[in-house]
PDB file of N, CA and C in Angstrom:
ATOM      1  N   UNK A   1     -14.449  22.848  19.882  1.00  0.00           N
ATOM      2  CA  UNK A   1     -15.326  21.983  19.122  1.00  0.00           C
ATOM      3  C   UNK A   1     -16.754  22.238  19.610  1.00  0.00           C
ATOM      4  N   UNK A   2     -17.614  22.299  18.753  1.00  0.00           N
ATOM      5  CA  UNK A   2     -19.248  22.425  18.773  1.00  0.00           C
ATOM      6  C   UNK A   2     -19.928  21.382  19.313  1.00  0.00           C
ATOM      7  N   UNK A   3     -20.943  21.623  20.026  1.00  0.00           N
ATOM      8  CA  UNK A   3     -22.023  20.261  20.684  1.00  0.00           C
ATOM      9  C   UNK A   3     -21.973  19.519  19.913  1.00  0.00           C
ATOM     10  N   UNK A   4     -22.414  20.043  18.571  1.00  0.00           N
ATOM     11  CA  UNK A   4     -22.944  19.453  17.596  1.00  0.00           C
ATOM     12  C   UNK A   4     -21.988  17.837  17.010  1.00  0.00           C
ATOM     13  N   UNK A   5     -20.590  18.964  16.542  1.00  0.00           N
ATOM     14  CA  UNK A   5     -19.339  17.764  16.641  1.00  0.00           C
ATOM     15  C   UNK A   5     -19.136  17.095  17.405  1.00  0.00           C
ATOM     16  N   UNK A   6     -19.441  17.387  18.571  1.00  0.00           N
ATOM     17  CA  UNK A   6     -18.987  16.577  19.765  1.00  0.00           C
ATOM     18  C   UNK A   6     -19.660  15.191  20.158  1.00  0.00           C
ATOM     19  N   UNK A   7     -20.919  15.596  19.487  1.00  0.00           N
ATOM     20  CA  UNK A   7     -22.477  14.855  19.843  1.00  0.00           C
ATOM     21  C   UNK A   7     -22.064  13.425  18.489  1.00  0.00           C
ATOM     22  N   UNK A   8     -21.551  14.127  17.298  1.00  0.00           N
ATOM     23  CA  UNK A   8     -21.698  13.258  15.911  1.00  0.00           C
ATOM     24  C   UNK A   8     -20.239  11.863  16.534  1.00  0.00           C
ATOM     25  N   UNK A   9     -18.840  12.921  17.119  1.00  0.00           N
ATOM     26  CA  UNK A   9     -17.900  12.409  17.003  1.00  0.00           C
ATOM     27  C   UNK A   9     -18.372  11.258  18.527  1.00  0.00           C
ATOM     28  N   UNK A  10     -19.027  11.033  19.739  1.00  0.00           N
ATOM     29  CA  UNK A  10     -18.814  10.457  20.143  1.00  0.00           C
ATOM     30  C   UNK A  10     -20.063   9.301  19.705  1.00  0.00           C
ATOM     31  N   UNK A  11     -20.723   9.564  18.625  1.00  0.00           N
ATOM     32  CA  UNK A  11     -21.786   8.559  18.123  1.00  0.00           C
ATOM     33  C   UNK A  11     -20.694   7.395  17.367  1.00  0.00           C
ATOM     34  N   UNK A  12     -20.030   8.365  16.626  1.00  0.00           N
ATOM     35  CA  UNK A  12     -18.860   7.655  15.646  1.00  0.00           C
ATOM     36  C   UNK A  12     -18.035   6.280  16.800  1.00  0.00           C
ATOM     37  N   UNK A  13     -17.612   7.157  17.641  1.00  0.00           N
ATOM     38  CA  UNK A  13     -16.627   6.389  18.201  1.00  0.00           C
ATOM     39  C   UNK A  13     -17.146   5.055  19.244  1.00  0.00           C
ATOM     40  N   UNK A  14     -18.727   4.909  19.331  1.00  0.00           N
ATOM     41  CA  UNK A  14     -19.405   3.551  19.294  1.00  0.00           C
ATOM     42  C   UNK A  14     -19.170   3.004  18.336  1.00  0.00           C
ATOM     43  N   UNK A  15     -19.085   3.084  17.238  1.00  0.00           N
ATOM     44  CA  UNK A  15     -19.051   2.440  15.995  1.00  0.00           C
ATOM     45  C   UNK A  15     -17.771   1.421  15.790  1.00  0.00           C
ATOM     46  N   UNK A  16     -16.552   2.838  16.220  1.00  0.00           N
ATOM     47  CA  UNK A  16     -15.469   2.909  16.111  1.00  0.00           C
ATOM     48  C   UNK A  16     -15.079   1.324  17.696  1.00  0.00           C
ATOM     49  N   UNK A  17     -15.612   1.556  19.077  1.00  0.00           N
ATOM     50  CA  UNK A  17     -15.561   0.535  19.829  1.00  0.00           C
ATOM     51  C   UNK A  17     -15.978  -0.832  18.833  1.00  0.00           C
ATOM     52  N   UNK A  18     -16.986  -1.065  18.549  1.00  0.00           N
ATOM     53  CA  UNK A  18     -17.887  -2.342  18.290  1.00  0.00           C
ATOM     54  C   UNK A  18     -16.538  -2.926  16.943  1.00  0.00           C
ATOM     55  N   UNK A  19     -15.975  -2.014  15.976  1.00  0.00           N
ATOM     56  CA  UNK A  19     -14.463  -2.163  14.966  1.00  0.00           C
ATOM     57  C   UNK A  19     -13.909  -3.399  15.715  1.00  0.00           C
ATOM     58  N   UNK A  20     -13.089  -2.006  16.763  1.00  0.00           N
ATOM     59  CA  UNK A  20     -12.343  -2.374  17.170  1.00  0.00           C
ATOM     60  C   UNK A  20     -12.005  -3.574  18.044  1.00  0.00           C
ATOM     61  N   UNK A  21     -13.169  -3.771  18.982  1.00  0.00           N
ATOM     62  CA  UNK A  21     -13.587  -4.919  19.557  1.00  0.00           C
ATOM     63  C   UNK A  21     -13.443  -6.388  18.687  1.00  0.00           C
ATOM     64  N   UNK A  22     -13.950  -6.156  18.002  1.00  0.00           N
ATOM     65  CA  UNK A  22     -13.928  -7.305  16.640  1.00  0.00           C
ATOM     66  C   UNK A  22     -12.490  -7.388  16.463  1.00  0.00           C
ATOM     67  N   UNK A  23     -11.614  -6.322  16.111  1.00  0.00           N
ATOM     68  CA  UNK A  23     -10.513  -6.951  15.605  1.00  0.00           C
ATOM     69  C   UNK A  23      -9.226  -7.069  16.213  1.00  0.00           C
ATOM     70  N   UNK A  24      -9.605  -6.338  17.849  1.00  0.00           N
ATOM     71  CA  UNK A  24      -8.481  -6.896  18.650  1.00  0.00           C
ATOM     72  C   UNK A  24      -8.724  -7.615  19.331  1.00  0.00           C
ATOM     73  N   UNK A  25     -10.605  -7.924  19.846  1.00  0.00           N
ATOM     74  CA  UNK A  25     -10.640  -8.327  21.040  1.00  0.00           C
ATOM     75  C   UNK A  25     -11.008  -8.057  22.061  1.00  0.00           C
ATOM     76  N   UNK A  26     -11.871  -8.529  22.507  1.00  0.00           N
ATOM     77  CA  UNK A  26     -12.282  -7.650  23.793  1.00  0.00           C
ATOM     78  C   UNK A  26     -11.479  -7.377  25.073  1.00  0.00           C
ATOM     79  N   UNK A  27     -10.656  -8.441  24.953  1.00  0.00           N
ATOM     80  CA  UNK A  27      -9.715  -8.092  26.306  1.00  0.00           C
ATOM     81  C   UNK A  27      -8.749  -6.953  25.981  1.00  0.00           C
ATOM     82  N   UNK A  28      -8.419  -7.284  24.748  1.00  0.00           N
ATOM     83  CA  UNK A  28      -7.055  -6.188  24.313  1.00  0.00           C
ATOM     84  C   UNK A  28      -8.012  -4.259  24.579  1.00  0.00           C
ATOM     85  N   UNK A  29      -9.351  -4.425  23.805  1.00  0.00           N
ATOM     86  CA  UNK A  29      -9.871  -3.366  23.802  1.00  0.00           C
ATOM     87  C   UNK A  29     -10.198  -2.742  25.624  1.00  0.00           C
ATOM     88  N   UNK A  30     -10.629  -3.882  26.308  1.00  0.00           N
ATOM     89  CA  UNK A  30     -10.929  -3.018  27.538  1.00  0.00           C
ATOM     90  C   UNK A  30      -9.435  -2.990  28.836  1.00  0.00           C
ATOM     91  N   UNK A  31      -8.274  -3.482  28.534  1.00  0.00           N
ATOM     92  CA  UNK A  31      -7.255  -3.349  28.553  1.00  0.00           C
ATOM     93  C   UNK A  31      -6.805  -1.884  28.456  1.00  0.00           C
ATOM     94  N   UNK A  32      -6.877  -1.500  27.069  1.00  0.00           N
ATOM     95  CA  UNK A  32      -6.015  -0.404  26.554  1.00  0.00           C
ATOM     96  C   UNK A  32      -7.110   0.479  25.750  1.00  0.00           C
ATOM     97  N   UNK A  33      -7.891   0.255  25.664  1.00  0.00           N
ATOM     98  CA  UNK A  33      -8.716   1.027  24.521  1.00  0.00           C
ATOM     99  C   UNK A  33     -10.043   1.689  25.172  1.00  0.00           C
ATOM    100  N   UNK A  34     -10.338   0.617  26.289  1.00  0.00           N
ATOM    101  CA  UNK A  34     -11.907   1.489  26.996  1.00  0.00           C
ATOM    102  C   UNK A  34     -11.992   2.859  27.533  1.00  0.00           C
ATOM    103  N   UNK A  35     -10.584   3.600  27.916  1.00  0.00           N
ATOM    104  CA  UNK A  35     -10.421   4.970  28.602  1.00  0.00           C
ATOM    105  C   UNK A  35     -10.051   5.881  27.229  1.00  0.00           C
ATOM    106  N   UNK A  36     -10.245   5.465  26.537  1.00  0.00           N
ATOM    107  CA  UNK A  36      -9.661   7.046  25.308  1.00  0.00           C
ATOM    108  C   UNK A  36     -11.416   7.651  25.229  1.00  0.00           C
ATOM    109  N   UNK A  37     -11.040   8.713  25.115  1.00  0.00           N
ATOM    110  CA  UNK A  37     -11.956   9.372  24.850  1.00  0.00           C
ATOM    111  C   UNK A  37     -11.575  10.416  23.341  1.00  0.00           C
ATOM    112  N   UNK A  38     -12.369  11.196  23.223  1.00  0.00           N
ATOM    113  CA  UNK A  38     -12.244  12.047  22.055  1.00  0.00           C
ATOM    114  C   UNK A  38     -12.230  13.512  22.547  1.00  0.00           C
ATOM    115  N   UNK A  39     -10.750  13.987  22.227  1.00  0.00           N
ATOM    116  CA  UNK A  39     -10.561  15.828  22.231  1.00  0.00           C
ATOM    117  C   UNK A  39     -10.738  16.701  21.148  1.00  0.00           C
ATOM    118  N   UNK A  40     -11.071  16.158  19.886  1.00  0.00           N
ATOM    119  CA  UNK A  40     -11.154  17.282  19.432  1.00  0.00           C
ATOM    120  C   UNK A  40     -10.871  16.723  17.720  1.00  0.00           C
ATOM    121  N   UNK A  41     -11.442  17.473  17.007  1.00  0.00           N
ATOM    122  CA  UNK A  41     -11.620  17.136  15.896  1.00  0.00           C
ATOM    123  C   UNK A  41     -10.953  18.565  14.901  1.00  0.00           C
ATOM    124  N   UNK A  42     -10.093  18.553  14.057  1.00  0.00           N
ATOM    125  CA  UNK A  42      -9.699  19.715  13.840  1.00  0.00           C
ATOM    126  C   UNK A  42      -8.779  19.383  12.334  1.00  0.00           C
ATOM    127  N   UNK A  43      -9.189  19.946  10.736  1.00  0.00           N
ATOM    128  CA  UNK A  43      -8.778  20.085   9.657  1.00  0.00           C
ATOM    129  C   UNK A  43      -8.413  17.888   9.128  1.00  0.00           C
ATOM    130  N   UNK A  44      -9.252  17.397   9.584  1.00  0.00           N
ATOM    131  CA  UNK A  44      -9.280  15.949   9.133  1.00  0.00           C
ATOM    132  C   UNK A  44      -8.420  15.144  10.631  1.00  0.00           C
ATOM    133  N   UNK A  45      -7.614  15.623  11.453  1.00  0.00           N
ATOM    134  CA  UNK A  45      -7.318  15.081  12.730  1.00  0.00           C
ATOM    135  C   UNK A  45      -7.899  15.225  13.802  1.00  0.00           C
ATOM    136  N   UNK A  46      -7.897  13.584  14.096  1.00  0.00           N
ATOM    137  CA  UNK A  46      -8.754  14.023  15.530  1.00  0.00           C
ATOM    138  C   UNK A  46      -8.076  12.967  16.523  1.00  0.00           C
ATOM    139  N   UNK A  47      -8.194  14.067  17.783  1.00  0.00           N
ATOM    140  CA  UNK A  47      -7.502  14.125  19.056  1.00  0.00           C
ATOM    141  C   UNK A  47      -8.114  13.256  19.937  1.00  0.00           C
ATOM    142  N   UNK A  48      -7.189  11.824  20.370  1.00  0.00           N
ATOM    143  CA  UNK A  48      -7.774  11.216  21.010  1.00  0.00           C
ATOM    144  C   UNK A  48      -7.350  11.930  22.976  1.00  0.00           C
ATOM    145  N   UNK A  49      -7.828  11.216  23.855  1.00  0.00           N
ATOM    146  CA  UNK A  49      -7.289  11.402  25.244  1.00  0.00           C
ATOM    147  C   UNK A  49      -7.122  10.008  25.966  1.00  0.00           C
ATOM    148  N   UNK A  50      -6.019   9.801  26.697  1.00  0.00           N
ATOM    149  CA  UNK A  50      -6.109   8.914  27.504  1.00  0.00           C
ATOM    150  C   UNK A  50      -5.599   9.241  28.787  1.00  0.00           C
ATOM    151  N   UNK A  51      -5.942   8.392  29.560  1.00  0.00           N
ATOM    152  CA  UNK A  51      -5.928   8.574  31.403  1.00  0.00           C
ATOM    153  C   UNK A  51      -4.076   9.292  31.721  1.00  0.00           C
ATOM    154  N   UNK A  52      -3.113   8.584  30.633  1.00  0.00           N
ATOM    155  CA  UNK A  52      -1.775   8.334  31.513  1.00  0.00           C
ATOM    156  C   UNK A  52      -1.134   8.513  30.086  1.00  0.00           C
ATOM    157  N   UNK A  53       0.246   9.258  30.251  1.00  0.00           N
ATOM    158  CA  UNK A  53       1.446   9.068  28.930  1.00  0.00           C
ATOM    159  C   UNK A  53       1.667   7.445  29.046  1.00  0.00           C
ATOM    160  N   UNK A  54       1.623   6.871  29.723  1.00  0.00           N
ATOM    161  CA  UNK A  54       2.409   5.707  29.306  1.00  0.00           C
ATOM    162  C   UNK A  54       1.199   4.709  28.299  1.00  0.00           C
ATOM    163  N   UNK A  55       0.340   5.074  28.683  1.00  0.00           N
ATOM    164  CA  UNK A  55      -1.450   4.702  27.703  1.00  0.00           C
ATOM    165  C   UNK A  55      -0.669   5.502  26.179  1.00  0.00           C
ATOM    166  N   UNK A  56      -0.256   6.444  26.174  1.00  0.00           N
ATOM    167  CA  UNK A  56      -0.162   6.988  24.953  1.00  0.00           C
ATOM    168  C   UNK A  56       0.973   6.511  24.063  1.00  0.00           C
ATOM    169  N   UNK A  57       1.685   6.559  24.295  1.00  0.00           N
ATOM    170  CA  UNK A  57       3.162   5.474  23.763  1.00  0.00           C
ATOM    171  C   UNK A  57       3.006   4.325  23.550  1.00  0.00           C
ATOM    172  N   UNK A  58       2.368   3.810  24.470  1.00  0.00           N
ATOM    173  CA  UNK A  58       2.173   2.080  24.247  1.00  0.00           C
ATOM    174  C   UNK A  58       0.891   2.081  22.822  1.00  0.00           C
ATOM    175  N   UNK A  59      -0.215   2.976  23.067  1.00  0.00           N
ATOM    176  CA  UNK A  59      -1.509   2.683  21.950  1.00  0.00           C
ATOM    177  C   UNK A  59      -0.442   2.813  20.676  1.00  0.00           C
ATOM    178  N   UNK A  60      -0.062   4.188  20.563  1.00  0.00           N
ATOM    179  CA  UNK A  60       0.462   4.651  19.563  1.00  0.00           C
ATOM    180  C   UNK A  60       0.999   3.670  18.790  1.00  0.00           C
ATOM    181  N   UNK A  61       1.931   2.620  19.191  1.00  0.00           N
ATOM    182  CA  UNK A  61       3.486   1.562  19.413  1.00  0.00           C
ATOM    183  C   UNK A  61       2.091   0.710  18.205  1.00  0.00           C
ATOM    184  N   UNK A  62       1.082   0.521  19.364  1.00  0.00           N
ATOM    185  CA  UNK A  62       0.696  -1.357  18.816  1.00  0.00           C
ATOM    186  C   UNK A  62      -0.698  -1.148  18.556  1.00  0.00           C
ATOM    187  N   UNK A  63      -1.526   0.038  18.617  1.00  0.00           N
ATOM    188  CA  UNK A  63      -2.447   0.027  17.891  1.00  0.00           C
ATOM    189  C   UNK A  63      -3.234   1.081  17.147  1.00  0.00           C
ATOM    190  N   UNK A  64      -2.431   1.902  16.853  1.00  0.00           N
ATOM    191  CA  UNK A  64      -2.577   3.399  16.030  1.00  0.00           C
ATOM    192  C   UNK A  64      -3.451   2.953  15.185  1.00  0.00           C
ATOM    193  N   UNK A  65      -2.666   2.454  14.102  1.00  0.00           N
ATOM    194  CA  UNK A  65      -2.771   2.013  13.019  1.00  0.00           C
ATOM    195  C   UNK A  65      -4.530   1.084  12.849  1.00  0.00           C
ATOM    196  N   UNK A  66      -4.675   0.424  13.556  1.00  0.00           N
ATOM    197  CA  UNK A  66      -6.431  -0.242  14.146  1.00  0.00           C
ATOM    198  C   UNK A  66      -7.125   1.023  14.092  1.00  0.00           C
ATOM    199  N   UNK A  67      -6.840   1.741  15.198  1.00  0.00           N
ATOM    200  CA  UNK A  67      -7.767   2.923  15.466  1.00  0.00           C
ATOM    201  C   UNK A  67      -7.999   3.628  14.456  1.00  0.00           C
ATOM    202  N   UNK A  68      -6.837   3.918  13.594  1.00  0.00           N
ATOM    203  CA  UNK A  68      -6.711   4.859  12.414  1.00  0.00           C
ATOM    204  C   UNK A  68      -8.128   4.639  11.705  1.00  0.00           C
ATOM    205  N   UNK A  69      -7.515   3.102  11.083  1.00  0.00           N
ATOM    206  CA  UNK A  69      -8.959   2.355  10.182  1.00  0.00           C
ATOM    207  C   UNK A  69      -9.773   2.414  10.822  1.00  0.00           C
ATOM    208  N   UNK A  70     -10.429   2.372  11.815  1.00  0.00           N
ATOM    209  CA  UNK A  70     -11.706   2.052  12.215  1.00  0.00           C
ATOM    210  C   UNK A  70     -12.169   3.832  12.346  1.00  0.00           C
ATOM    211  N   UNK A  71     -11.808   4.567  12.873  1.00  0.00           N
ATOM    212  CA  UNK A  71     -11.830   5.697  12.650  1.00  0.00           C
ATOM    213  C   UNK A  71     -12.249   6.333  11.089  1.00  0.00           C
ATOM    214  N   UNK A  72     -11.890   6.238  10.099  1.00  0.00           N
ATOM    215  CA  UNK A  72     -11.985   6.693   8.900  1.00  0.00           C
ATOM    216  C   UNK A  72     -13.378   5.652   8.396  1.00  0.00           C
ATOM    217  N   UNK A  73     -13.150   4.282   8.885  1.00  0.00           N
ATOM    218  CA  UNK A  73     -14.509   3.806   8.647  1.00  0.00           C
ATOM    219  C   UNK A  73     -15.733   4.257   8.559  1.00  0.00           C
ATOM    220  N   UNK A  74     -15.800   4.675  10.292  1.00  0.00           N
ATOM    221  CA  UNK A  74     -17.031   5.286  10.516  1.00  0.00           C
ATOM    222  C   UNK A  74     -17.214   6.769   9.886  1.00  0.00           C
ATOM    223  N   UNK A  75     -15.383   7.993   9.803  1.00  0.00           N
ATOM    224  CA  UNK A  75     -16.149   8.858   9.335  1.00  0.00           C
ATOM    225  C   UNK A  75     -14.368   8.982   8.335  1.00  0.00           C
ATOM    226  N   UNK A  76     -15.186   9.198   7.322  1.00  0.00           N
ATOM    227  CA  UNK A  76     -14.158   9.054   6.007  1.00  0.00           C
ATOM    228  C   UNK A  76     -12.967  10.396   6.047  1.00  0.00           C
ATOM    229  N   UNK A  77     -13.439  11.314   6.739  1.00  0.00           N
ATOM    230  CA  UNK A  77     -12.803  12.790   6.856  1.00  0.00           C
ATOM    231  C   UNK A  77     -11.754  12.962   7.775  1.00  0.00           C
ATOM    232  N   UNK A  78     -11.601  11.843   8.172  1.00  0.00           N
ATOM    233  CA  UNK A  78     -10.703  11.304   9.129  1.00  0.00           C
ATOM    234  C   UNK A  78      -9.508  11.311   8.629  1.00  0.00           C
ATOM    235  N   UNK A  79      -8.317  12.297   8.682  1.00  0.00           N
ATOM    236  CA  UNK A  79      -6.967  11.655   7.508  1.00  0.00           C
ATOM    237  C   UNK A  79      -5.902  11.202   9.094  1.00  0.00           C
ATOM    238  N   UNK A  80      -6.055  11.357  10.105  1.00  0.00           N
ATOM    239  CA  UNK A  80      -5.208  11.046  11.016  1.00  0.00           C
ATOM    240  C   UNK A  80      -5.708  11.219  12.372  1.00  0.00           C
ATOM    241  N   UNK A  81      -4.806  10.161  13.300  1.00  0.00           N
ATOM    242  CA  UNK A  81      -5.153  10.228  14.844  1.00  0.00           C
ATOM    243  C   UNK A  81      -4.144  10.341  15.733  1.00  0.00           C
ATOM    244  N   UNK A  82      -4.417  11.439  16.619  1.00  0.00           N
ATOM    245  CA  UNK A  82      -3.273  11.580  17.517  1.00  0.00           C
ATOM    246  C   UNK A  82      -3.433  11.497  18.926  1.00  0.00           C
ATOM    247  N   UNK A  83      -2.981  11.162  19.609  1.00  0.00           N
ATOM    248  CA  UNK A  83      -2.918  11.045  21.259  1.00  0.00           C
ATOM    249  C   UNK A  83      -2.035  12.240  22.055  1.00  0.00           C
TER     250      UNK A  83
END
């Protein structure tokens, strides 16, 4: 991935915090949500990262689906998110 993407996708994913915050919560978000970062952006999916597999199973389980939307919010080209 390019500076450039890299630079747009982690502008997005402020956006994507301030969502998400709102609609889980701030505890739920800095709980489970403050360590993802962004790997990679590639044909409409983009690659989240987190610290630990067990971070990844559990997001996946109970809040994919949040991230998904808030994700496509900020950038519409968004067709999926993976961990």
């Amino acid at each position: 991935m390019d500076k450039d993407m890299q630079e747009r996708l982690n502008a997005q994913a402020r956006g994507v915090e301030t969502r998400l915050r709102k609609t889980l919560g701030d505890d739920n978000y800095d709980t489970w949500l403050k360590s993802l970062s962004v790997g990679g952006f590639k044909d409409g999916v983009l690659t989240l990262f987190l610290p630990a597999t067990f971070f990844c199973g559990y997001i996946a389980r109970n809040f994919a689906g949040d991230i998904t939307q808030a994700w496509r919010a900020e950038n519409p080209s968004v067709t999926a998110v993976e961990f």
